[in-house]
Protein backbone atom coordinates (compact mmCIF):
# COMPACT_ATOMS: atom_id res chain seq x y z
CA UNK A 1 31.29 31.89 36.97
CA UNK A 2 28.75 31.38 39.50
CA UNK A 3 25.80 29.18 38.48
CA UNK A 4 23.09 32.22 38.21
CA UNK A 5 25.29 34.02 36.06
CA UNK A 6 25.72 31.41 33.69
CA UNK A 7 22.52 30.58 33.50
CA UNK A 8 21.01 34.37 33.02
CA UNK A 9 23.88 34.21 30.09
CA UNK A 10 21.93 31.22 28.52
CA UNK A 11 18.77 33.18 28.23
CA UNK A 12 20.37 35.93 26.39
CA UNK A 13 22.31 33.58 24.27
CA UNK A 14 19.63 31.93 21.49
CA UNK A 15 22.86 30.16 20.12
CA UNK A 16 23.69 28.93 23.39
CA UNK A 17 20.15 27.96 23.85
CA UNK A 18 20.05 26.12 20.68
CA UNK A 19 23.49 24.59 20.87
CA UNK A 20 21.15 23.05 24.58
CA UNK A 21 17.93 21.91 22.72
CA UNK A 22 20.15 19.89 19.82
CA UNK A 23 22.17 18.36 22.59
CA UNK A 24 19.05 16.90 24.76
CA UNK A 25 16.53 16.27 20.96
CA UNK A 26 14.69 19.17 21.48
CA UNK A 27 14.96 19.65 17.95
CA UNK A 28 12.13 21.99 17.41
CA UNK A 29 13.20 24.19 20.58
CA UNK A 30 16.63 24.28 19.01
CA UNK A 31 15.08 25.51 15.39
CA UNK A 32 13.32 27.77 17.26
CA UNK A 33 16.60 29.47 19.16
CA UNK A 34 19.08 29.67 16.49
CA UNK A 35 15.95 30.89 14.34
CA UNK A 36 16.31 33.83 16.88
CA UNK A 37 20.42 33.80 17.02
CA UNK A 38 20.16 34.40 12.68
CA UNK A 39 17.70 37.44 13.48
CA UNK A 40 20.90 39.30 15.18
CA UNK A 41 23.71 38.14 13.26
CA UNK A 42 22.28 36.33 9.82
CA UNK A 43 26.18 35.26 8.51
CA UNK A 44 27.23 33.59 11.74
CA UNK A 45 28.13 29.90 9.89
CA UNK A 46 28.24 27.70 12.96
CA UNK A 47 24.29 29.12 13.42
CA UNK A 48 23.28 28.63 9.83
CA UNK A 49 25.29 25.19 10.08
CA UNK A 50 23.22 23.82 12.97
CA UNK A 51 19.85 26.08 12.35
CA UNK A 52 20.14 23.43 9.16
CA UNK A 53 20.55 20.63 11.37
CA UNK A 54 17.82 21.55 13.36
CA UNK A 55 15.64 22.06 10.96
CA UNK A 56 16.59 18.60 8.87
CA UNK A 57 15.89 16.32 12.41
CA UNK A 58 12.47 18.01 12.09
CA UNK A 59 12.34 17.04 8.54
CA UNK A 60 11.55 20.75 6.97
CA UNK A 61 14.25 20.10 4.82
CA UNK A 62 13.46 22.47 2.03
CA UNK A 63 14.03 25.11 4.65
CA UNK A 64 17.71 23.19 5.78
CA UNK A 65 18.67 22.93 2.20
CA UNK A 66 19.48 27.04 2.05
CA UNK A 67 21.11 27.22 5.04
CA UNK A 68 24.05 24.32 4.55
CA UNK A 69 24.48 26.52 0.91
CA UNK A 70 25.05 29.73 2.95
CA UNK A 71 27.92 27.69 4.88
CA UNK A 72 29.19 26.33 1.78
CA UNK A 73 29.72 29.42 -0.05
CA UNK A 74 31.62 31.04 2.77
CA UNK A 75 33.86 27.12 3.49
CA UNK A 76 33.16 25.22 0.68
CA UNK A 77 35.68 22.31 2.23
CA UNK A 78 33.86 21.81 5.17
CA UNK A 79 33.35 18.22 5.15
CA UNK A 80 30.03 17.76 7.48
CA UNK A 81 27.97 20.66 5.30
CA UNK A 82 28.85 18.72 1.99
CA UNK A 83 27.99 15.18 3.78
CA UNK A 84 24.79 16.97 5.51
CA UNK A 85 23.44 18.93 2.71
CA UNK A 86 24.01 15.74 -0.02
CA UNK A 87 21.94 14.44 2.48
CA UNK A 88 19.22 16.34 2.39
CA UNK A 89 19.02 17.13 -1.63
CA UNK A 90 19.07 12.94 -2.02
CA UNK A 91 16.10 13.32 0.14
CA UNK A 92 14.49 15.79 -1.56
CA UNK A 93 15.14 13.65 -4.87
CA UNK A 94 17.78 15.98 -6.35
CA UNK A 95 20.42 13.36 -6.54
CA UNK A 96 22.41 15.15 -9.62
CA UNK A 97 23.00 18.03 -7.25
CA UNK A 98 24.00 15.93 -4.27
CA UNK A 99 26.34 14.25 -6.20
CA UNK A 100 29.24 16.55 -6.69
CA UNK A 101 28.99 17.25 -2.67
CA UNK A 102 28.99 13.50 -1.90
CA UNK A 103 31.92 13.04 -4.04
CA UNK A 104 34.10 16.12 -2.09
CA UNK A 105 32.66 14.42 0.94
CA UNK A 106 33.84 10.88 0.34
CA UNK A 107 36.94 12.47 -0.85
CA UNK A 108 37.75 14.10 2.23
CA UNK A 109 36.85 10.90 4.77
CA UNK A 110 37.18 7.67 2.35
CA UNK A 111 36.91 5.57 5.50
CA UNK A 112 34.11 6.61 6.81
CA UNK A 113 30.87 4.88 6.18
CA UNK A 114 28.16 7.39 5.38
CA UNK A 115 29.84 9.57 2.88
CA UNK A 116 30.37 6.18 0.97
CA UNK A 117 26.76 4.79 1.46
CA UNK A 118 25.50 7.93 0.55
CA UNK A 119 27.64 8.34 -2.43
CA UNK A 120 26.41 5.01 -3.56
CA UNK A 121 22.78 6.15 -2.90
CA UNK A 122 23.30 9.05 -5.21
CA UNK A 123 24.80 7.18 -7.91
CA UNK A 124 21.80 4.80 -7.64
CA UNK A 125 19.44 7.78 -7.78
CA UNK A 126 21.03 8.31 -11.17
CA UNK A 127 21.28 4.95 -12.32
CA UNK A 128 25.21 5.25 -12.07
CA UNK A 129 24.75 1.54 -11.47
CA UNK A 130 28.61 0.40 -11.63
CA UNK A 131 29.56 3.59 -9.45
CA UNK A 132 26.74 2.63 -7.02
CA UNK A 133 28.26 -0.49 -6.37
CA UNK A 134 31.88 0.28 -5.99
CA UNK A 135 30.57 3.20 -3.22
CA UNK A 136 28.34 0.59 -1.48
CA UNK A 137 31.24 -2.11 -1.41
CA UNK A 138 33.45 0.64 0.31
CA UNK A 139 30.62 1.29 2.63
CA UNK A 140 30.30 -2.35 3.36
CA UNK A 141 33.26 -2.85 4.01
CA UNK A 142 33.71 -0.55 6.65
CA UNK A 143 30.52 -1.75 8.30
CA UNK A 144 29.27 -4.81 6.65
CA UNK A 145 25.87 -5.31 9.29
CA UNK A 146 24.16 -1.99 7.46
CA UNK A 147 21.29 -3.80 5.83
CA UNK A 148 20.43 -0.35 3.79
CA UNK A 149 23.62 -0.31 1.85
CA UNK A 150 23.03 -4.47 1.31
CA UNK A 151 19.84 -3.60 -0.04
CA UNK A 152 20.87 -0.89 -2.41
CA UNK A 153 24.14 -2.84 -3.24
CA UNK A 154 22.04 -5.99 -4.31
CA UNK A 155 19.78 -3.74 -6.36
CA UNK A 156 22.80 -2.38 -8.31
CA UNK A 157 23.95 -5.60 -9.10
CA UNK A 158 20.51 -6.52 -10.22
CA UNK A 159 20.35 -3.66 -12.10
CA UNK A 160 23.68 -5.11 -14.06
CA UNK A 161 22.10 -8.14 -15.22
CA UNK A 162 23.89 -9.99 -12.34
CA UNK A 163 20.65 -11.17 -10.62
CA UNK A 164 21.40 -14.84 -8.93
CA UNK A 165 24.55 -13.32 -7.65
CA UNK A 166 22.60 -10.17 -6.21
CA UNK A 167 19.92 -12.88 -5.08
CA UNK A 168 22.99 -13.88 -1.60
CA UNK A 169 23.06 -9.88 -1.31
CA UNK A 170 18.79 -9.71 -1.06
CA UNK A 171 19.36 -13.09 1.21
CA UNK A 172 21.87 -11.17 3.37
CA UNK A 173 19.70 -8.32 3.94
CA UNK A 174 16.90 -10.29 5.12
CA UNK A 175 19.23 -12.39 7.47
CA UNK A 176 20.84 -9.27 8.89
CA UNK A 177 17.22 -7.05 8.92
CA UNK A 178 13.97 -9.06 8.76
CA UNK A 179 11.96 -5.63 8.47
CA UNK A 180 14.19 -5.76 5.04
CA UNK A 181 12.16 -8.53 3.77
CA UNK A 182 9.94 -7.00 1.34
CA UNK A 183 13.39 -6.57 -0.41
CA UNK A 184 12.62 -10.29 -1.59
CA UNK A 185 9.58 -8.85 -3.65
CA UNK A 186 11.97 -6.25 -5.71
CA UNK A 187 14.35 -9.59 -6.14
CA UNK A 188 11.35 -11.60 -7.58
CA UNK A 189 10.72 -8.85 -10.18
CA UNK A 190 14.52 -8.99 -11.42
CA UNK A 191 13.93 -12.87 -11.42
CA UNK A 192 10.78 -12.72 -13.35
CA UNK A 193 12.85 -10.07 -15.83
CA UNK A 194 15.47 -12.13 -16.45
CA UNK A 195 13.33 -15.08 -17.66
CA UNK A 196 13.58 -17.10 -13.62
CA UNK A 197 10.39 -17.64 -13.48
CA UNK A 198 10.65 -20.57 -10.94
CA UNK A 199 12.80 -18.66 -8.50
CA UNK A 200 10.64 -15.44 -8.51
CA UNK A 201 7.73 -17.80 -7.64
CA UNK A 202 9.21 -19.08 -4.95
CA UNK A 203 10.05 -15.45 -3.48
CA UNK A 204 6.01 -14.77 -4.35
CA UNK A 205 4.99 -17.81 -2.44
CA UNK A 206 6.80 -16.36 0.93
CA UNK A 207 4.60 -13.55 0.60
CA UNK A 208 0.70 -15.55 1.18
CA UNK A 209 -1.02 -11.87 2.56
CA UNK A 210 0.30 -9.56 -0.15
CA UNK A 211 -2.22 -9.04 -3.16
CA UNK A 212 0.31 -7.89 -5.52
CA UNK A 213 2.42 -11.25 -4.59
CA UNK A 214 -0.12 -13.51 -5.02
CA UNK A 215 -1.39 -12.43 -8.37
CA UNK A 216 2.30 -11.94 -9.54
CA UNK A 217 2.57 -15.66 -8.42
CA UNK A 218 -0.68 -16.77 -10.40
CA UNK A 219 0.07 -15.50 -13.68
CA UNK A 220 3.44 -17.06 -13.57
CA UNK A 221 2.07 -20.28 -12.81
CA UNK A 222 -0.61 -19.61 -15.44
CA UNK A 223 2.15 -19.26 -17.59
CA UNK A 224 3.89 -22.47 -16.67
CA UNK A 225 0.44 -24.26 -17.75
CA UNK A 226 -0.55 -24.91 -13.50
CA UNK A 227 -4.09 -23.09 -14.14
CA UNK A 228 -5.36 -24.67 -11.04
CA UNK A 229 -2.48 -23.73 -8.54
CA UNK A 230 -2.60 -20.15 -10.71
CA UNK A 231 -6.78 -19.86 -9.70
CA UNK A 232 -6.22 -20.96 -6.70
CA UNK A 233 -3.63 -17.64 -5.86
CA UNK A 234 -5.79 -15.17 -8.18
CA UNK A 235 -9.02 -16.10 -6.97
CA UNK A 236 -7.72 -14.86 -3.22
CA UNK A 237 -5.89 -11.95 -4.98
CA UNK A 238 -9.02 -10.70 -6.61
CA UNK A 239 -11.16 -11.06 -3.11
CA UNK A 240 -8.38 -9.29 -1.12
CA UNK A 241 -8.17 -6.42 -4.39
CA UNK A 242 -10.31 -6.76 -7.08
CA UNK A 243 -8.47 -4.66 -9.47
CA UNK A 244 -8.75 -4.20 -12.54
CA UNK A 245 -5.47 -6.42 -13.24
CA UNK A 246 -6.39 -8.85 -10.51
CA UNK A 247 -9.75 -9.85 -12.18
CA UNK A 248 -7.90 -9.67 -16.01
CA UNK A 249 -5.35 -12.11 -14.56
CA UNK A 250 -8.06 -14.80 -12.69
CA UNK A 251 -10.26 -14.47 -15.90
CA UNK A 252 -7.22 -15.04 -18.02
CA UNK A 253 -6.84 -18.29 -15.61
CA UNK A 254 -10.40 -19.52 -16.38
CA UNK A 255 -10.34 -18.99 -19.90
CA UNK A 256 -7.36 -21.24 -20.00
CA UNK A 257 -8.98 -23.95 -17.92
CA UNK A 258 -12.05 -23.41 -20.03
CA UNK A 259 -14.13 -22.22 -17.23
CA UNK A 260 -15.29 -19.32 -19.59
CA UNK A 261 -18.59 -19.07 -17.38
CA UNK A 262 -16.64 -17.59 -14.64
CA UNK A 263 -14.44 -15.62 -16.82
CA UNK A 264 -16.98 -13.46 -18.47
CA UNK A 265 -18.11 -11.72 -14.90
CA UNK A 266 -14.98 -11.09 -14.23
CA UNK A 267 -13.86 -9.69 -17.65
CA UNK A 268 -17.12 -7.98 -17.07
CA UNK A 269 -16.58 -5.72 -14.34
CA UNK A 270 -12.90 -5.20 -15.12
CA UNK A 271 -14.30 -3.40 -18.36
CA UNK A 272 -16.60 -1.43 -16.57
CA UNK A 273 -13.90 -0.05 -14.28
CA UNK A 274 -11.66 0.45 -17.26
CA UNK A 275 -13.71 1.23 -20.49
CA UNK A 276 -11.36 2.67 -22.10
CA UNK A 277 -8.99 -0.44 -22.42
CA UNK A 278 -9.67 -1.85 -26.02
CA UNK A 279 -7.87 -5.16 -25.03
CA UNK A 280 -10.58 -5.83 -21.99
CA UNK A 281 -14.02 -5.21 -24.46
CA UNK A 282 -12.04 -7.45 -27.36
CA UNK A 283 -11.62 -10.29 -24.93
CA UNK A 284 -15.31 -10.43 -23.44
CA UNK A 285 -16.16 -10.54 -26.97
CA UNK A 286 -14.81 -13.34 -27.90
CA UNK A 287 -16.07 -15.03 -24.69
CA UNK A 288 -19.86 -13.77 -25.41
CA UNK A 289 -19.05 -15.30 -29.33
CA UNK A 290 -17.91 -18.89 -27.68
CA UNK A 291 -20.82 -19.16 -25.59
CA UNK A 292 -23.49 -17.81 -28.93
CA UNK A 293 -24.52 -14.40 -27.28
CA UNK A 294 -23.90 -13.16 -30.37
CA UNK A 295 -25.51 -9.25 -30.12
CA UNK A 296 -23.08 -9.35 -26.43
CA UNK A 297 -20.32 -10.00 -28.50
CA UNK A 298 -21.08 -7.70 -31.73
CA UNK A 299 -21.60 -4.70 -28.49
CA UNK A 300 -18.27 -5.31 -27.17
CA UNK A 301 -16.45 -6.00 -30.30
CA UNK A 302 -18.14 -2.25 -31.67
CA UNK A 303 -16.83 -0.86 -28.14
CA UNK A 304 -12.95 -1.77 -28.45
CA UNK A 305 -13.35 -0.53 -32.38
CA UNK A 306 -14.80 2.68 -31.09
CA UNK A 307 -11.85 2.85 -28.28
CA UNK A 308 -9.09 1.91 -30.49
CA UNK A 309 -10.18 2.54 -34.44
CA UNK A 310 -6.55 1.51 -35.70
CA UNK A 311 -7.57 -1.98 -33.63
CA UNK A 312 -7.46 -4.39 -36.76
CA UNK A 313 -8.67 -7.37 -34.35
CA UNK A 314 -11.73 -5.75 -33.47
CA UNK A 315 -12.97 -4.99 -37.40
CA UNK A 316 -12.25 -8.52 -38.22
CA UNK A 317 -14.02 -10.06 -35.13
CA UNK A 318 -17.14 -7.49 -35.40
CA UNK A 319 -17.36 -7.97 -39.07
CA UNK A 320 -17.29 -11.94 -38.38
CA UNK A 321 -19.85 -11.62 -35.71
CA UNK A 322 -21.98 -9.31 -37.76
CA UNK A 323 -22.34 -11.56 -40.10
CA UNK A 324 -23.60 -14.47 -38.23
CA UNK A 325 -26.02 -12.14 -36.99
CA UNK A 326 -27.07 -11.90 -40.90
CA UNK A 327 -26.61 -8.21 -40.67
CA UNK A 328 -24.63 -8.33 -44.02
CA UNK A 329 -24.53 -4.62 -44.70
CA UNK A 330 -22.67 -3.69 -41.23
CA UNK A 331 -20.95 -6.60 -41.74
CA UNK A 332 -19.40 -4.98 -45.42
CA UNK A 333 -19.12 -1.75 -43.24
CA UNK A 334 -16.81 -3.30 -40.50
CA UNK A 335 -14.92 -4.81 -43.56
CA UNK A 336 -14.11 -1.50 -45.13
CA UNK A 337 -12.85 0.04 -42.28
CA UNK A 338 -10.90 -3.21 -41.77
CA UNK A 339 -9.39 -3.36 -45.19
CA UNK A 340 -9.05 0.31 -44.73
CA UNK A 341 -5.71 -0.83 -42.32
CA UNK A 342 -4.03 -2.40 -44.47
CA UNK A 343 -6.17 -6.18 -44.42
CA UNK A 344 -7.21 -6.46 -48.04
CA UNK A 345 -6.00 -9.50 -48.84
CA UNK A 346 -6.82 -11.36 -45.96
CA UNK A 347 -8.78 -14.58 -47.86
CA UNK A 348 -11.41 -15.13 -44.16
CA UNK A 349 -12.66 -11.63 -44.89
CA UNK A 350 -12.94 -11.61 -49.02
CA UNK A 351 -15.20 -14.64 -48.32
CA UNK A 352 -17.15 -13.29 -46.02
CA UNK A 353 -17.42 -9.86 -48.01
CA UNK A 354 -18.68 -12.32 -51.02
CA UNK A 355 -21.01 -14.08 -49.34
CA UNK A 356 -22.87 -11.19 -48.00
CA UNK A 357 -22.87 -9.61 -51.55
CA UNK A 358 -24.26 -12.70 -52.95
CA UNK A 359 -27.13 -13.21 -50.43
CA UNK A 360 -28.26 -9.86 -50.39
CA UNK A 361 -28.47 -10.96 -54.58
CA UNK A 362 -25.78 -8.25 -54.98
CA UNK A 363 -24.74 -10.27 -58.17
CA UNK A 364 -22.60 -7.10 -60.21
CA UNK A 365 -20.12 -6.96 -56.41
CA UNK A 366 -20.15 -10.81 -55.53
CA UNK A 367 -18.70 -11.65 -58.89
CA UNK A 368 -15.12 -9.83 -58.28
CA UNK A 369 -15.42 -10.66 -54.60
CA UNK A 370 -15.35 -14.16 -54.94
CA UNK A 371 -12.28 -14.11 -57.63
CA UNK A 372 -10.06 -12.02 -54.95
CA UNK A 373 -11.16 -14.31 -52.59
CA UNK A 374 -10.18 -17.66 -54.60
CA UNK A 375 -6.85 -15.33 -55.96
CA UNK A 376 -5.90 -15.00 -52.24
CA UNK A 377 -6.79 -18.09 -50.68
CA UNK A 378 -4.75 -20.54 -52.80
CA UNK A 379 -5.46 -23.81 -51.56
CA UNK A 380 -5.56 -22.61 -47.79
CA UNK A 381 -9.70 -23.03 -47.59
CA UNK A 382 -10.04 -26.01 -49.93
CA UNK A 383 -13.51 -26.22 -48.59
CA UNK A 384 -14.08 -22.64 -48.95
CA UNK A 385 -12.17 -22.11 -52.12
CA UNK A 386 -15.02 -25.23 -53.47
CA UNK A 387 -17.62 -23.39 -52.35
CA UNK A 388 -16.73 -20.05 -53.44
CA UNK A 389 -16.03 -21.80 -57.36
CA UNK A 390 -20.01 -23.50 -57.15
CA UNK A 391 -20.94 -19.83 -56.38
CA UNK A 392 -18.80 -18.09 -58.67
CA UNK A 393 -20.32 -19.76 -61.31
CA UNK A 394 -23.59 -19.64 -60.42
CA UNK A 395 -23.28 -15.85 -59.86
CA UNK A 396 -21.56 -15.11 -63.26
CA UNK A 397 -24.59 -16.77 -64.88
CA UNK A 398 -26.89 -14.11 -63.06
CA UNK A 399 -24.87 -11.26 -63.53
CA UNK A 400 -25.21 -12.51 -67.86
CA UNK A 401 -29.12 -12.87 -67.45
CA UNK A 402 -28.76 -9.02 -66.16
């Protein structure tokens, strides 16, 4: 056929067009053409089967999905629609409905490596853990340099409990892929799951410019009792990030070193940027009561009641604060809600509740209050339990003169 003829048969062939814009990556020329080729003949299969190839190297892949399911209905064997279209529903995060296609797929061509990586990925997806790994190992095995299916391999192991073995597969990855090795950060959180504390600090120490890293690394430390190295690491974290768990962390570090001056800043502004975390207002409390700002403390203790009303911890420590304040009658008021939750008997607060009865000369109430608090104490305050008897007696012979 002479040349002009063949090419004037190209421009009235969108297929044939297309079929020329997939071959030299002209992918959204090619969408384009056999967008035009469906217009005059909408069941032609090899056109919906690479109108969906197009359209996935251009990732619309919602509008690739459809297509592949036309070819399927009409060849339902057709080994690179299932492979292609698994594809794109794993991408689109609908693993369950990839899976069945993977499966056919891998079925069909067990030694090739995609429909085996990709069947692993799916059973990943759904946590198929054990099934992950035998598809991965298959995949591997045909081409063991893919650092992908090493990465997703060692996380199914992981995910098995079988972390220091999985920890060669992470190592591998690395070794094989350096882009891979943020793929040491996921191993370091299955080390610091499985109670390794010292290996996932090790991984966190490779990482010195990642915030997350670094504070990761300090409250381990902090937890292994190395408060300096641990402020050292969450003092950079918080000036790189200063979030809210950053600052919790470094102020945790302080208080621990008994640097509660530069704690309470910290604990500070984290509560402002969370005030509705209970936890964060009970903590600068009890930093304000250490260092005798007693109304700071009594505000902050009131805030994580007012957050959190079933919080027993902040009753008890407003009610205590309250009362070295002198402010007995909130202090009886913080009791009752406290007691309220199930804290009667607790001996701290029944003396407490009788001595503000008895110095606001509230004979008639101090008198039982100080018996349930020497009932419940029993011998656990001996100095309170002496004081409370002096009292007792004292207050039994005003309640008579009444």
């Amino acid at each position: 056929m002479p040349l002009l003829a063949l090419l004037l048969l190209l421009q009235s062939d969108p297929a044939a067009l297309g079929m020329k814009a997939l071959d030299e990556q002209k992918y959204e020329q090619a969408v384009q053409h056999f967008a035009a080729a469906l217009k005059a003949d909408p069941e032609d299969l090899s056109v919906n089967f690479h109108y969906g190839l197009a359209l996935s190297m251009v990732n619309r892949d919602a509008e690739a999905i459809p297509a592949y399911q036309k070819v399927l209905a009409k060849q339902p064997d057709l080994f690179e629609a299932q492979l292609n279209l698994g594809v794109l529903l794993l991408r689109t995060k609908r693993a369950e409905e990839a899976l069945p296609l993977l499966e056919k797929a891998q079925a069909q061509q067990p030694k090739q490596f995609r429909p085996n990586y990709y069947l692993g990925e799916a059973h990943g997806d759904l946590q198929h853990w054990e099934a992950a790994e035998a598809a991965l190992q298959a995949a591997l095995a045909i081409d063991g340099t893919s650092a992908p299916a090493m990465a997703s391999l060692a996380k199914a192991m992981a995910k098995q409990g079988r972390v220091k073995e999985s920890a060669n597969w992470y190592q591998s990855v690395v070794k094989a892929d350096p882009s891979f090795k943020e793929a040491l950060l996921e191993l370091a959180g299955f080390h610091e799951a499985a109670g390794q504390k010292a290996e996932a600090a090790a991984l966190y120490r490779l990482f010195p410019e990642n915030g997350a890293a670094r504070e990761r690394l300090g409250v381990l430390l902090l937890e292994q009792g190395e408060a300096a190295d641990a402020i050292a690491q969450l003092e950079k974290a918080v000036a790189e990030s200063p979030t809210t768990a950053n600052r919790l962390a470094l102020a945790t570090a302080y208080l621990k070193a008994k640097q509660n001056a530069k704690a309470a800043p910290l604990l500070s502004q984290a509560a402002a940027a969370e005030p509705g975390n209970a936890e964060l207002r009970l903590t600068l409390g009890r930093i304000y009561r250490e260092d005798k700002r007693l109304p700071d403390a009594a505000r902050e203790f009131l805030a994580a009641a007012q957050i959190d009303a079933k919080l027993k911890a902040a009753w008890s420590e407003l009610g205590a604060t309250l009362f070295l304040l002198g402010d007995y009658p909130q202090t009886l008021k913080a009791f009752a809600r406290l007691k309220a939750l199930g804290e009667e008997q607790n001996a701290s607060v029944l003396y407490l509740e009788a001595l503000c009865y008895d110095r606001q000369q509230l004979y008639k109430e101090a008198l039982p209050a100080y018996e349930k608090f020497l009932a419940a104490a029993g011998g656990k305050m001996p100095e309170e339990e002496f004081k409370g008897r002096q009292r007792l007696r004292i207050v039994k012979r005003m309640v008579e003169k009444r």
